[in-house]
PDB file of N, CA and C in Angstrom:
ATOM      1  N   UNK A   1     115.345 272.532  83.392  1.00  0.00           N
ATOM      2  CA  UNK A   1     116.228 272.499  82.236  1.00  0.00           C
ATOM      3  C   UNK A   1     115.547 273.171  81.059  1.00  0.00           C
ATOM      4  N   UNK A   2     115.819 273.937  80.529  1.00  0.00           N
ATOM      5  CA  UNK A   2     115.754 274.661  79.078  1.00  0.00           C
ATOM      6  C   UNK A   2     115.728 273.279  78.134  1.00  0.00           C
ATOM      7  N   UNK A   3     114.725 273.110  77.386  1.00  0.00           N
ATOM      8  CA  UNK A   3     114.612 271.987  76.616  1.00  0.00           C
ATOM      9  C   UNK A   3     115.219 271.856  75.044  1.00  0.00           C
ATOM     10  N   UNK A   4     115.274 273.501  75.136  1.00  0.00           N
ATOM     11  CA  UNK A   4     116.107 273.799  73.708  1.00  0.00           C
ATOM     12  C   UNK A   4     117.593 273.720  73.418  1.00  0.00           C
ATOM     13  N   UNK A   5     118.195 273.495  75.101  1.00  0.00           N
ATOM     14  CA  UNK A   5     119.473 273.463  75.124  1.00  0.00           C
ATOM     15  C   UNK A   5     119.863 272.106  75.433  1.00  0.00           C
ATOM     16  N   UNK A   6     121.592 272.274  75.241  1.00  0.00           N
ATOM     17  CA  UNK A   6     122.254 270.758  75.715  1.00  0.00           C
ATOM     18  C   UNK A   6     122.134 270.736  77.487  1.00  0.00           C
ATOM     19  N   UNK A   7     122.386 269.196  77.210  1.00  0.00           N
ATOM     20  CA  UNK A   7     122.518 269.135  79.165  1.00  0.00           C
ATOM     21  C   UNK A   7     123.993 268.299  79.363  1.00  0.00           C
ATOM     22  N   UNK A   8     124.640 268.600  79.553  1.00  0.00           N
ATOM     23  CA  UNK A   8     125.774 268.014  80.495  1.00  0.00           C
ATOM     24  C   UNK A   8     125.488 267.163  81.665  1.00  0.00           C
ATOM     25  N   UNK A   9     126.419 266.093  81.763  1.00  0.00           N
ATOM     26  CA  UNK A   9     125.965 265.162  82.978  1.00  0.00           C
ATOM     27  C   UNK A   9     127.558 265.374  83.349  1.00  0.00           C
ATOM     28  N   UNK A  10     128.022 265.356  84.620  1.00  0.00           N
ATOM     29  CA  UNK A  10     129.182 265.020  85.159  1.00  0.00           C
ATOM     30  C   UNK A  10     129.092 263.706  85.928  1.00  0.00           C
ATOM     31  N   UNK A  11     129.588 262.421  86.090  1.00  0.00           N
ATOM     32  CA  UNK A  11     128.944 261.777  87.045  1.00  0.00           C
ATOM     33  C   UNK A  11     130.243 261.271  87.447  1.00  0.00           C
ATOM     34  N   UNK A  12     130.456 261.731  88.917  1.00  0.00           N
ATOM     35  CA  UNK A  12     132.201 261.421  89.578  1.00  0.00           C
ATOM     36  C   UNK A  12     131.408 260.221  90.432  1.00  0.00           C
ATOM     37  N   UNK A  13     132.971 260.006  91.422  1.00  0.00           N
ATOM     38  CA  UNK A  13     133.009 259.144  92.502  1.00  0.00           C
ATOM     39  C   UNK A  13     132.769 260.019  92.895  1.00  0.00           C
ATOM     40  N   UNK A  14     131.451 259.379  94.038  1.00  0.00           N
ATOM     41  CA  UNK A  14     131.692 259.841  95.331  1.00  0.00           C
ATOM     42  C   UNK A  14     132.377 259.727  96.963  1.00  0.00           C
ATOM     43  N   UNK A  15     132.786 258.023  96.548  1.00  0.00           N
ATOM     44  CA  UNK A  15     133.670 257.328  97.507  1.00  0.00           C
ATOM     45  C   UNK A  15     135.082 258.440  97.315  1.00  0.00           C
ATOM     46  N   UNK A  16     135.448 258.448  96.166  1.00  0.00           N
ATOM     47  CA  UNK A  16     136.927 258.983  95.758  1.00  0.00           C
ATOM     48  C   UNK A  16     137.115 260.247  95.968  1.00  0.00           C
ATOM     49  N   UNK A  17     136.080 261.267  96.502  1.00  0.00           N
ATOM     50  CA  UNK A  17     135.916 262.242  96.663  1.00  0.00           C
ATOM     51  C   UNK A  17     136.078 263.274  95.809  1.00  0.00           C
ATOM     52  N   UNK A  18     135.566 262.826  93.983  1.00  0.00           N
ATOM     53  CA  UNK A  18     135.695 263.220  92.784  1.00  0.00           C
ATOM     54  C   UNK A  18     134.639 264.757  92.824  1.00  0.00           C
ATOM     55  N   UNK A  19     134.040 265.095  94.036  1.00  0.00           N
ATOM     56  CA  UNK A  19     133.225 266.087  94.015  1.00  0.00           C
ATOM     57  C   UNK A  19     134.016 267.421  93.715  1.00  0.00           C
ATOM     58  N   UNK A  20     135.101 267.799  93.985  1.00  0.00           N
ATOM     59  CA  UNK A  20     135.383 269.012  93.979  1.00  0.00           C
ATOM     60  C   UNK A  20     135.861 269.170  92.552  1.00  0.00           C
ATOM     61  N   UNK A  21     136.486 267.825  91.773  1.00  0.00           N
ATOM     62  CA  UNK A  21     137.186 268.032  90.438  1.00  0.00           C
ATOM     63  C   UNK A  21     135.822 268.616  89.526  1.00  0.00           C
ATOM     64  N   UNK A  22     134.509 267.572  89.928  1.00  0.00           N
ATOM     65  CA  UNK A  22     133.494 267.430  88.867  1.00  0.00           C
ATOM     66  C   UNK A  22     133.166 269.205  89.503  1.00  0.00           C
ATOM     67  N   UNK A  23     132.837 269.590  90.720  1.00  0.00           N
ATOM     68  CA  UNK A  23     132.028 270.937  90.855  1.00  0.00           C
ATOM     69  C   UNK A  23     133.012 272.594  90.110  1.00  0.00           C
ATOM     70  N   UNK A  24     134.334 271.883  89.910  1.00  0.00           N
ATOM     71  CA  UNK A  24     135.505 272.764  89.544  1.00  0.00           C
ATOM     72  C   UNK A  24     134.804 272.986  88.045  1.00  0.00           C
ATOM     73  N   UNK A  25     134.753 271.624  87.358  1.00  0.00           N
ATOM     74  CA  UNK A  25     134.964 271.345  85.486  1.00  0.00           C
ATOM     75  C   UNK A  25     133.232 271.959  85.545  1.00  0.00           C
ATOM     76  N   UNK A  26     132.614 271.548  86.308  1.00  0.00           N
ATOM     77  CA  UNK A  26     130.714 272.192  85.905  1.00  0.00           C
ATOM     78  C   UNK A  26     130.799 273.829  85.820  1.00  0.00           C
ATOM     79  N   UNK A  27     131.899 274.730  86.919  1.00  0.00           N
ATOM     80  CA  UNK A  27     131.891 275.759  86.903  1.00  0.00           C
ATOM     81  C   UNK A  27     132.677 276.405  85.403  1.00  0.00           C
ATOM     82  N   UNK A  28     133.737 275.531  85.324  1.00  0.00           N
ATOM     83  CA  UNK A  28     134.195 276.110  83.724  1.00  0.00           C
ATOM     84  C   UNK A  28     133.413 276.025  82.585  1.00  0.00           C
ATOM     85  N   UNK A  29     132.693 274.898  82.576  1.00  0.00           N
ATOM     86  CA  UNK A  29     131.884 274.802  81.460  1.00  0.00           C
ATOM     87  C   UNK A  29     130.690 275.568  81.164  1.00  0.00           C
ATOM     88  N   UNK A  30     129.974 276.101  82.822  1.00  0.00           N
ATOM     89  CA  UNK A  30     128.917 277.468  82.723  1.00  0.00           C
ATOM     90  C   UNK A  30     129.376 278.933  82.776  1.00  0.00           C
ATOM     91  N   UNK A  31     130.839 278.759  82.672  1.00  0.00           N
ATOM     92  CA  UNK A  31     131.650 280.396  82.856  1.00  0.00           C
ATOM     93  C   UNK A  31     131.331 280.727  81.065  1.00  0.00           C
ATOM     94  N   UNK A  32     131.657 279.343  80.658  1.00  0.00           N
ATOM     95  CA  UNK A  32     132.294 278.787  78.934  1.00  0.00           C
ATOM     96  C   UNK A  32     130.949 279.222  77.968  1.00  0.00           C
ATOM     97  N   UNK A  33     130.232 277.988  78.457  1.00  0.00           N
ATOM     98  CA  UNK A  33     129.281 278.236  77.707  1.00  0.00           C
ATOM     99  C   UNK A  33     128.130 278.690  78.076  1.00  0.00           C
ATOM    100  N   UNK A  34     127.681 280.431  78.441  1.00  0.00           N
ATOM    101  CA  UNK A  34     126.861 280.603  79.359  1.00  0.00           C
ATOM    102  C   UNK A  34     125.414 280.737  78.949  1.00  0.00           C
ATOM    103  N   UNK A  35     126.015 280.843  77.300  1.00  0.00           N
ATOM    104  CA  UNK A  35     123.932 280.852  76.577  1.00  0.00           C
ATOM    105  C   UNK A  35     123.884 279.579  75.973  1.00  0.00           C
ATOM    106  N   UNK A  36     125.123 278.701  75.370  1.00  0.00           N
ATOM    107  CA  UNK A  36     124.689 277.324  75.299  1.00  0.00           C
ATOM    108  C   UNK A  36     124.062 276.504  75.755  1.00  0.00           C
ATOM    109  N   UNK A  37     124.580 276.785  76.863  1.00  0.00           N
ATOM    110  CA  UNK A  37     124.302 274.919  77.563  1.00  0.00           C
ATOM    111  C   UNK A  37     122.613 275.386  78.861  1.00  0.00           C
ATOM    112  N   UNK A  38     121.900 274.788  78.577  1.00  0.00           N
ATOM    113  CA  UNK A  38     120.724 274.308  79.437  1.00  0.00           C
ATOM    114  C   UNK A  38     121.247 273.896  81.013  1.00  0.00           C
ATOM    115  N   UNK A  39     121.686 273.014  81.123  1.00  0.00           N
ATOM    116  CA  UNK A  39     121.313 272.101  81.867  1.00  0.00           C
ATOM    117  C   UNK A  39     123.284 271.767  82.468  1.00  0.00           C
ATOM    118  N   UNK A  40     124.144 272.051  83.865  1.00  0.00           N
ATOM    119  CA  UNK A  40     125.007 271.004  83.899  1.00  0.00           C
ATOM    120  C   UNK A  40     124.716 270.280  85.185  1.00  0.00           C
ATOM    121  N   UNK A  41     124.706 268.783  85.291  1.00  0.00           N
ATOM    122  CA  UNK A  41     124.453 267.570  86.419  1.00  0.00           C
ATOM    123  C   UNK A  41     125.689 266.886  86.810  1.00  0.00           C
ATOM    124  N   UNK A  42     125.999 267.588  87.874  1.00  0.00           N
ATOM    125  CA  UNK A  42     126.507 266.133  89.124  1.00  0.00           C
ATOM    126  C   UNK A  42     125.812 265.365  89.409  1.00  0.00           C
ATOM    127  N   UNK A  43     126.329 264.307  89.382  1.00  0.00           N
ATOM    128  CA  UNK A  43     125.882 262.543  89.392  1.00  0.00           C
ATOM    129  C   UNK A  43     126.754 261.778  90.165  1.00  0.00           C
ATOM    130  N   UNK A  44     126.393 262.065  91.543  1.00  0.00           N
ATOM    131  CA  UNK A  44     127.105 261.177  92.601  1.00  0.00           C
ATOM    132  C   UNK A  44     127.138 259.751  91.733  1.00  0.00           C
ATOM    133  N   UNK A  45     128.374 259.165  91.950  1.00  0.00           N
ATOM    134  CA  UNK A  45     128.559 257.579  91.456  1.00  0.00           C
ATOM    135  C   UNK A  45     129.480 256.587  92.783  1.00  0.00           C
ATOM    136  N   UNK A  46     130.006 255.398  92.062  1.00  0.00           N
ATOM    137  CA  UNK A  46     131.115 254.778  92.870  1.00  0.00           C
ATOM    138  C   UNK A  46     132.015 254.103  91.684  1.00  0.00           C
ATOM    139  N   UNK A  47     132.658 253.442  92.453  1.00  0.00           N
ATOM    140  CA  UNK A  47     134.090 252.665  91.578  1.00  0.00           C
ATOM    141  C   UNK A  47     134.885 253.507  91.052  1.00  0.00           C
ATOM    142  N   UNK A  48     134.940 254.483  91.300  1.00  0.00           N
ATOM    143  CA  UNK A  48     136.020 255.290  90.507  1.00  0.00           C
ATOM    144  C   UNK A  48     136.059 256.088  89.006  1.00  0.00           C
ATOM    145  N   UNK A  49     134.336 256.118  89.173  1.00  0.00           N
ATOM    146  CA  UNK A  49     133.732 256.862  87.874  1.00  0.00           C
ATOM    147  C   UNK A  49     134.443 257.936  87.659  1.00  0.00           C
ATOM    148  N   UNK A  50     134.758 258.739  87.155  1.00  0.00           N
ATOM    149  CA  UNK A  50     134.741 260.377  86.483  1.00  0.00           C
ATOM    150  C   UNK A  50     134.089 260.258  85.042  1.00  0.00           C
ATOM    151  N   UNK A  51     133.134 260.946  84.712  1.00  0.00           N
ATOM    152  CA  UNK A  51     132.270 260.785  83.202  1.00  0.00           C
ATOM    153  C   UNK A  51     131.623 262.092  82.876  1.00  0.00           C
ATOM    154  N   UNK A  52     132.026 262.661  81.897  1.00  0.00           N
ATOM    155  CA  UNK A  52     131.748 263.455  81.027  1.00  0.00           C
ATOM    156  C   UNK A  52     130.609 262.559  79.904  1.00  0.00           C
ATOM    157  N   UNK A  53     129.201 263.378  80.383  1.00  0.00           N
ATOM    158  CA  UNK A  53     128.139 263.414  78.815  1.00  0.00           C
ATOM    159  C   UNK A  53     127.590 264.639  78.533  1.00  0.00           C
ATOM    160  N   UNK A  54     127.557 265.152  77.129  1.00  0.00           N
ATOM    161  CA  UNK A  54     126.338 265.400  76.531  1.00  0.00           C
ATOM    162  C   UNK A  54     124.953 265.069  75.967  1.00  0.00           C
ATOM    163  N   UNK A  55     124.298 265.502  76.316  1.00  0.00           N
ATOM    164  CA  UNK A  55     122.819 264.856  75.405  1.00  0.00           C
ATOM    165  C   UNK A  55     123.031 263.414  75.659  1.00  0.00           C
ATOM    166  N   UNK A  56     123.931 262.536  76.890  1.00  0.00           N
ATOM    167  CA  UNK A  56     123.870 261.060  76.624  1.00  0.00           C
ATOM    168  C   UNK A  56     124.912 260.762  75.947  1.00  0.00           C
ATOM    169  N   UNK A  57     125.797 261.573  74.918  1.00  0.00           N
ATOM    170  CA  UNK A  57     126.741 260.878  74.396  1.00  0.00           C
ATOM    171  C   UNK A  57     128.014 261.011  75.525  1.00  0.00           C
ATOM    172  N   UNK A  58     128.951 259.914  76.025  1.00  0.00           N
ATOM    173  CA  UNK A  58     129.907 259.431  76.650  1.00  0.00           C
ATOM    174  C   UNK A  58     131.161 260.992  75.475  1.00  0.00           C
ATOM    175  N   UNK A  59     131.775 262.102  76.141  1.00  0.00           N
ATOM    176  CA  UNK A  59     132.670 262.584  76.125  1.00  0.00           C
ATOM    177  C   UNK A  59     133.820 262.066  76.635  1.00  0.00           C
ATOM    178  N   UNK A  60     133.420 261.832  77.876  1.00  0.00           N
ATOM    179  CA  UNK A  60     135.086 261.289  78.670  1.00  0.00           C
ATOM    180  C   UNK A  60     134.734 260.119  79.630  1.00  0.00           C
ATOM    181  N   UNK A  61     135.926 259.222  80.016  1.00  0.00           N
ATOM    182  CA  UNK A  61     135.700 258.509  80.576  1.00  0.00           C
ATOM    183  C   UNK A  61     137.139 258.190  81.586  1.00  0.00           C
ATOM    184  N   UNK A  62     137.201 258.655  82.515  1.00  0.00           N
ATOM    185  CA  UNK A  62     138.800 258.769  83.100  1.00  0.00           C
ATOM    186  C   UNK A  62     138.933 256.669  83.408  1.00  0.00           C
ATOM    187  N   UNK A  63     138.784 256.020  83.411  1.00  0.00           N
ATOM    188  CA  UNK A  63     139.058 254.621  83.034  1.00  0.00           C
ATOM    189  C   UNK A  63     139.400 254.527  81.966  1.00  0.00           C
ATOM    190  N   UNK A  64     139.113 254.929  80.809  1.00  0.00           N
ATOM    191  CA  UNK A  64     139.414 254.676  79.230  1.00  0.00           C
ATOM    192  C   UNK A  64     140.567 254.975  79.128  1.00  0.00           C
ATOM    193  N   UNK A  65     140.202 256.907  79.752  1.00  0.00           N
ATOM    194  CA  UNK A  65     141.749 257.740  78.934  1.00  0.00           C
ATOM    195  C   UNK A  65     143.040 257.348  79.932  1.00  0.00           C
ATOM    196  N   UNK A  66     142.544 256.573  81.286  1.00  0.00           N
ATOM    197  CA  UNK A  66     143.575 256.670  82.302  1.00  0.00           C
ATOM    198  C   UNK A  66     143.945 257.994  83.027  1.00  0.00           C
ATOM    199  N   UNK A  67     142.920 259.064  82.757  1.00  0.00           N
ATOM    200  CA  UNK A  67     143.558 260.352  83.736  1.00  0.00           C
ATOM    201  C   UNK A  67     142.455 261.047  83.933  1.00  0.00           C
ATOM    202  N   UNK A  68     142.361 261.943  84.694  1.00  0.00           N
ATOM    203  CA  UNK A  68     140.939 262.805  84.273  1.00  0.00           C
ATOM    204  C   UNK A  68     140.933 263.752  83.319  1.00  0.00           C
ATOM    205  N   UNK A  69     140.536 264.114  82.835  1.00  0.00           N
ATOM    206  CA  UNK A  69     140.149 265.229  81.406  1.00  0.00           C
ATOM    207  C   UNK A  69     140.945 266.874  82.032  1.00  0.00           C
ATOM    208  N   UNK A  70     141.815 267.440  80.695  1.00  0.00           N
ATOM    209  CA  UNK A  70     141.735 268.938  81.376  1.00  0.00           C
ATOM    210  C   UNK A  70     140.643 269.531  81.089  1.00  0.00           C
ATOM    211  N   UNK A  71     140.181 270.847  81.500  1.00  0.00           N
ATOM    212  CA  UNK A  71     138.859 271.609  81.081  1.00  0.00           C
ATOM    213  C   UNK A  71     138.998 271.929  79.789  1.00  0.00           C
ATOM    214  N   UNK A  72     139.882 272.435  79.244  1.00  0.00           N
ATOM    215  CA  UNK A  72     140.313 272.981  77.853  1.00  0.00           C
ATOM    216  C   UNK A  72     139.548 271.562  76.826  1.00  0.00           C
ATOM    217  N   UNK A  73     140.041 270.193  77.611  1.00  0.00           N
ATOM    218  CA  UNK A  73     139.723 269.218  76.831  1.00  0.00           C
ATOM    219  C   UNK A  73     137.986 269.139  76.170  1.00  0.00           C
ATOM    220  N   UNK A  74     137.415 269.048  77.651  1.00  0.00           N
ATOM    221  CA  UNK A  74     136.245 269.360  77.541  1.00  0.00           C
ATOM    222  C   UNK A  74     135.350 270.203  77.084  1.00  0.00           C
ATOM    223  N   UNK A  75     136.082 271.584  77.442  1.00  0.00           N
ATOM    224  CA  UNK A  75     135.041 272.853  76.182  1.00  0.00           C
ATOM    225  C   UNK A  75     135.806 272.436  75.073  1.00  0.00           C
ATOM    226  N   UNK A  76     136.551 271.610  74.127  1.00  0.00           N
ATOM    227  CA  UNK A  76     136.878 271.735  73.042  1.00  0.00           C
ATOM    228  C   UNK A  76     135.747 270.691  72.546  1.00  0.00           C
ATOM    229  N   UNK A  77     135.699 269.319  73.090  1.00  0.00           N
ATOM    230  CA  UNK A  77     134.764 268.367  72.750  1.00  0.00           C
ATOM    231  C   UNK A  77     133.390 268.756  72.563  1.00  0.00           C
ATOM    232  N   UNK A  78     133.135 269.854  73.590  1.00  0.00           N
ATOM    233  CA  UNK A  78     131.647 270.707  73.897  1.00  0.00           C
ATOM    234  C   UNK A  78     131.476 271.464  72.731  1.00  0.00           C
ATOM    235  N   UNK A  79     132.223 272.151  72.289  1.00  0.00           N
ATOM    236  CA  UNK A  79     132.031 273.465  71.831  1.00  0.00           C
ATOM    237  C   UNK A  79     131.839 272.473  70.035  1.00  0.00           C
ATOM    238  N   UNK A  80     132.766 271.720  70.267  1.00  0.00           N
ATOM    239  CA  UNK A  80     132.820 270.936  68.134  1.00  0.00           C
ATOM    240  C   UNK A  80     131.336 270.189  68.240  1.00  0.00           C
ATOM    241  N   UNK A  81     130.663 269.862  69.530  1.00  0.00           N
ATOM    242  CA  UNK A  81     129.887 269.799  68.936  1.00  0.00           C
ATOM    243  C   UNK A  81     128.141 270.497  68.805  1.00  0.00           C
ATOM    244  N   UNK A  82     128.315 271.438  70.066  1.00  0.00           N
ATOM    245  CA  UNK A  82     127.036 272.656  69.747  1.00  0.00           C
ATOM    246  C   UNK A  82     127.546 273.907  69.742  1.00  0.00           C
ATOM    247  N   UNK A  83     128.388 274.189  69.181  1.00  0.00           N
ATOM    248  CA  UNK A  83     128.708 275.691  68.981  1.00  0.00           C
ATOM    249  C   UNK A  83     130.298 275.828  68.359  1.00  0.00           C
ATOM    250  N   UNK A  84     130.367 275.001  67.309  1.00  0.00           N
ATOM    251  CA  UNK A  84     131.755 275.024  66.455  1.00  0.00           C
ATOM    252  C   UNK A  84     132.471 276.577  65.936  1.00  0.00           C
ATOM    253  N   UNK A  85     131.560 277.596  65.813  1.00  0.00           N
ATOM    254  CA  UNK A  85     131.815 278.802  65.308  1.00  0.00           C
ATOM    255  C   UNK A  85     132.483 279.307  67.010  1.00  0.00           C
ATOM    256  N   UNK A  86     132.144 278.741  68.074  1.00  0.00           N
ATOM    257  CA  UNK A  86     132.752 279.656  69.304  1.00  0.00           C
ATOM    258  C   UNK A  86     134.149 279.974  69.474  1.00  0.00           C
ATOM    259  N   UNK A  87     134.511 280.894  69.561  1.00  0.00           N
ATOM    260  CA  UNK A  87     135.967 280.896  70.020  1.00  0.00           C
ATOM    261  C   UNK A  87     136.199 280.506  71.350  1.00  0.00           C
ATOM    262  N   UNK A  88     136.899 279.852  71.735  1.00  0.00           N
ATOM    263  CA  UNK A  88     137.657 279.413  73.257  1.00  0.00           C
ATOM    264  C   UNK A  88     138.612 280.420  73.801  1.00  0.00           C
ATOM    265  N   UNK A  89     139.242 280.784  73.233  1.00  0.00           N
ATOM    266  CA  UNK A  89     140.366 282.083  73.161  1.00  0.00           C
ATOM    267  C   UNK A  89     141.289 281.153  73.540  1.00  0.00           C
ATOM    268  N   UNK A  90     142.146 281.586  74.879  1.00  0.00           N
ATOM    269  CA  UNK A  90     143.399 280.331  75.171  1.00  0.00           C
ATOM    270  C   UNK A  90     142.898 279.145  75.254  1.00  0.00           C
ATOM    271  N   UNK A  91     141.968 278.561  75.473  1.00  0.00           N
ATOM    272  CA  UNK A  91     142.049 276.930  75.335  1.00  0.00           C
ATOM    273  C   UNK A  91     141.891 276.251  74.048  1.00  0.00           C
ATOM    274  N   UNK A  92     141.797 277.480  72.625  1.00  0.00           N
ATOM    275  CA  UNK A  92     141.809 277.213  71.514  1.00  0.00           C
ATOM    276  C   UNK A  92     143.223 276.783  71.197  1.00  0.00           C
ATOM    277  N   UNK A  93     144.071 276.881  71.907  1.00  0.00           N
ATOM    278  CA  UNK A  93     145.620 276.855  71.219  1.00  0.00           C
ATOM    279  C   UNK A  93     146.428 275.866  71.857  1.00  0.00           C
ATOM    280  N   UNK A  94     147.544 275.299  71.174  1.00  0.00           N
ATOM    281  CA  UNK A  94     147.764 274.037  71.276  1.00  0.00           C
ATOM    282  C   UNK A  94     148.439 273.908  73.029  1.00  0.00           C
ATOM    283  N   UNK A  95     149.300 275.498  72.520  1.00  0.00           N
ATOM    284  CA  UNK A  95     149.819 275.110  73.977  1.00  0.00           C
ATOM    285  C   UNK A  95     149.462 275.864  75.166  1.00  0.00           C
ATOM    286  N   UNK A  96     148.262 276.530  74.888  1.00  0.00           N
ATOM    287  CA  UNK A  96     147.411 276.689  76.195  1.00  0.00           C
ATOM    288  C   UNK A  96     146.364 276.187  76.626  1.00  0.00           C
TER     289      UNK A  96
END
């Protein structure tokens, strides 16, 4: 891990077979942010985890919100908070 950068944790079910959603959202987020981000981690779990962190802080929590996160959701949460000047292009806009 690059120590100067953020690290992303993804940590799905692995009973639920949350692997392909979490390996889908890790690939958008290193397409996204490709000189930002350090570090992104899959984190085999159980019970029906899906969890979005940065640096440790809890982004998402599909128990909380009741659904899983879109990607758009996630580089928006990402981006406000290490790279606010980035443009997203379409996932900047309301209805894309």
């Amino acid at each position: 891990m690059d120590e100067g950068r953020p690290r992303v944790e993804i940590e799905y079910c692995s009973q639920c077979r949350f692997v392909l959603r979490a390996s889908w959202l890790a690939q958008e987020l290193l397409f996204t942010f490709t000189e930002e981000l350090g570090e992104v981690a899959l984190i085999p779990g159980t019970g029906g985890i899906f969890e979005v962190r940065l640096n440790g802080e809890r982004l998402w929590n599909k128990k909380e919100a009741g659904r899983f996160p879109e990607p758009k959701e996630v580089k928006q949460l990402i981006r406000d908070r290490i790279a606010p000047q980035k443009d997203l292009g379409h996932s900047d806009r309301k209805d894309g």
